[in-house]
Protein backbone atom coordinates (compact mmCIF):
# COMPACT_ATOMS: atom_id res chain seq x y z
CA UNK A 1 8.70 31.75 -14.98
CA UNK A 2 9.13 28.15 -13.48
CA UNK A 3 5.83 26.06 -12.92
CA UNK A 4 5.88 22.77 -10.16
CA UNK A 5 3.86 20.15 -10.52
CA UNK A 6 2.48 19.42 -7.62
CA UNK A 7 1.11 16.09 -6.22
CA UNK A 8 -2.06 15.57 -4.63
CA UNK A 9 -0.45 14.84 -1.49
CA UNK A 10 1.73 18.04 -1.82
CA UNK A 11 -0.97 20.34 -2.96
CA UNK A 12 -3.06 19.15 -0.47
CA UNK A 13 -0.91 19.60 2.61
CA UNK A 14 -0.87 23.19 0.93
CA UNK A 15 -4.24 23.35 2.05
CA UNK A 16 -4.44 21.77 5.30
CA UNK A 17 -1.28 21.90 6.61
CA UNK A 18 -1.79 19.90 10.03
CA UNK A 19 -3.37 17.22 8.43
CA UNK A 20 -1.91 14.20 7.82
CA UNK A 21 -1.67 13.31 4.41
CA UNK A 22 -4.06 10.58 3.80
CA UNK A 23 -7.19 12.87 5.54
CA UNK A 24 -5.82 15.92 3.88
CA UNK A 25 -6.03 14.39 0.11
CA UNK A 26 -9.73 13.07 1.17
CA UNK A 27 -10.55 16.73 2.10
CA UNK A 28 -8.88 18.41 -1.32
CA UNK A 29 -10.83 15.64 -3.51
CA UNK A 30 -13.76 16.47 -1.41
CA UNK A 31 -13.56 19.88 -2.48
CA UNK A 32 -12.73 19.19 -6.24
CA UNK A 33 -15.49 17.00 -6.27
CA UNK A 34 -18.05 19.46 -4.85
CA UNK A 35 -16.50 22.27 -7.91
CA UNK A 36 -18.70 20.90 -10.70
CA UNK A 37 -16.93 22.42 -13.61
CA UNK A 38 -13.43 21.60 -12.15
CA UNK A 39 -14.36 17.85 -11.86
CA UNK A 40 -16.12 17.72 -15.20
CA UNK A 41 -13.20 19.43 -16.88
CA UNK A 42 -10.93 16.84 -14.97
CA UNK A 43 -12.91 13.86 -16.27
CA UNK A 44 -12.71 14.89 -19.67
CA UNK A 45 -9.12 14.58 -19.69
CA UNK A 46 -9.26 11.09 -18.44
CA UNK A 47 -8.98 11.60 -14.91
CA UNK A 48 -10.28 8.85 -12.72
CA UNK A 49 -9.82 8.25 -9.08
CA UNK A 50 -7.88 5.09 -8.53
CA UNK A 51 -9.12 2.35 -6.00
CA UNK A 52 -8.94 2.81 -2.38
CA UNK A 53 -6.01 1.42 -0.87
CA UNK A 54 -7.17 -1.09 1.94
CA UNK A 55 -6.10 0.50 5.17
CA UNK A 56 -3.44 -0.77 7.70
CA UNK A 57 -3.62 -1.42 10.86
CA UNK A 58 -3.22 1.39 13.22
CA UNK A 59 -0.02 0.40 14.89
CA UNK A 60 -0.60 3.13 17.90
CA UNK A 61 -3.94 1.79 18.92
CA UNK A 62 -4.03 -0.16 22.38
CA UNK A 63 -3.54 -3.40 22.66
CA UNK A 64 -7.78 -4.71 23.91
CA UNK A 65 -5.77 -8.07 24.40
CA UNK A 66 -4.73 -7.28 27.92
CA UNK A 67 -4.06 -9.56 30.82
CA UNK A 68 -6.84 -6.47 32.59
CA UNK A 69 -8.78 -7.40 29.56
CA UNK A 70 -9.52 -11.26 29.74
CA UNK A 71 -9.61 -10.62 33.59
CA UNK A 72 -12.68 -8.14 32.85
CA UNK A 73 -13.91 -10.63 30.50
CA UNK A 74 -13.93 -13.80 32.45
CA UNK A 75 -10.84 -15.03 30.48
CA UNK A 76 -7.56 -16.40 31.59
């Protein structure tokens, strides 16, 4: 029998399939936090949660630099 290895990314979109991957990794570690012997077990072998990555800019948000904008706000 053949075993994959599985990423967190891929094991959690397992899990929450119409999540994207960043919120569905937050929601697996949330769970393997919250199952005390599986994160105890896990920290005995060295496992560690590496820092956050800082976050990028949401290039789909709107723009609140708007001609409608600086109008609204007594700007040019």
């Amino acid at each position: 029998m053949n075993y994959k290895p599985y990423t967190k990314k891929e094991l959690a979109l397992q899990y929450f399939p119409d999540s994207n991957p960043r919120t569905a990794v937050g929601h697996l570690m949330s769970w393997i936090r919250r199952c005390t012997p599986l994160w105890d077990e896990l920290q005995q072998t060295g496992y560690t949660i590496p820092p956050a990555k800082p976050s990028r800019p949401d290039k789909s948000a709107p723009s609140l630099n708007t001609s409608e904008n600086r109008s609204f706000l007594g700007g040019n």
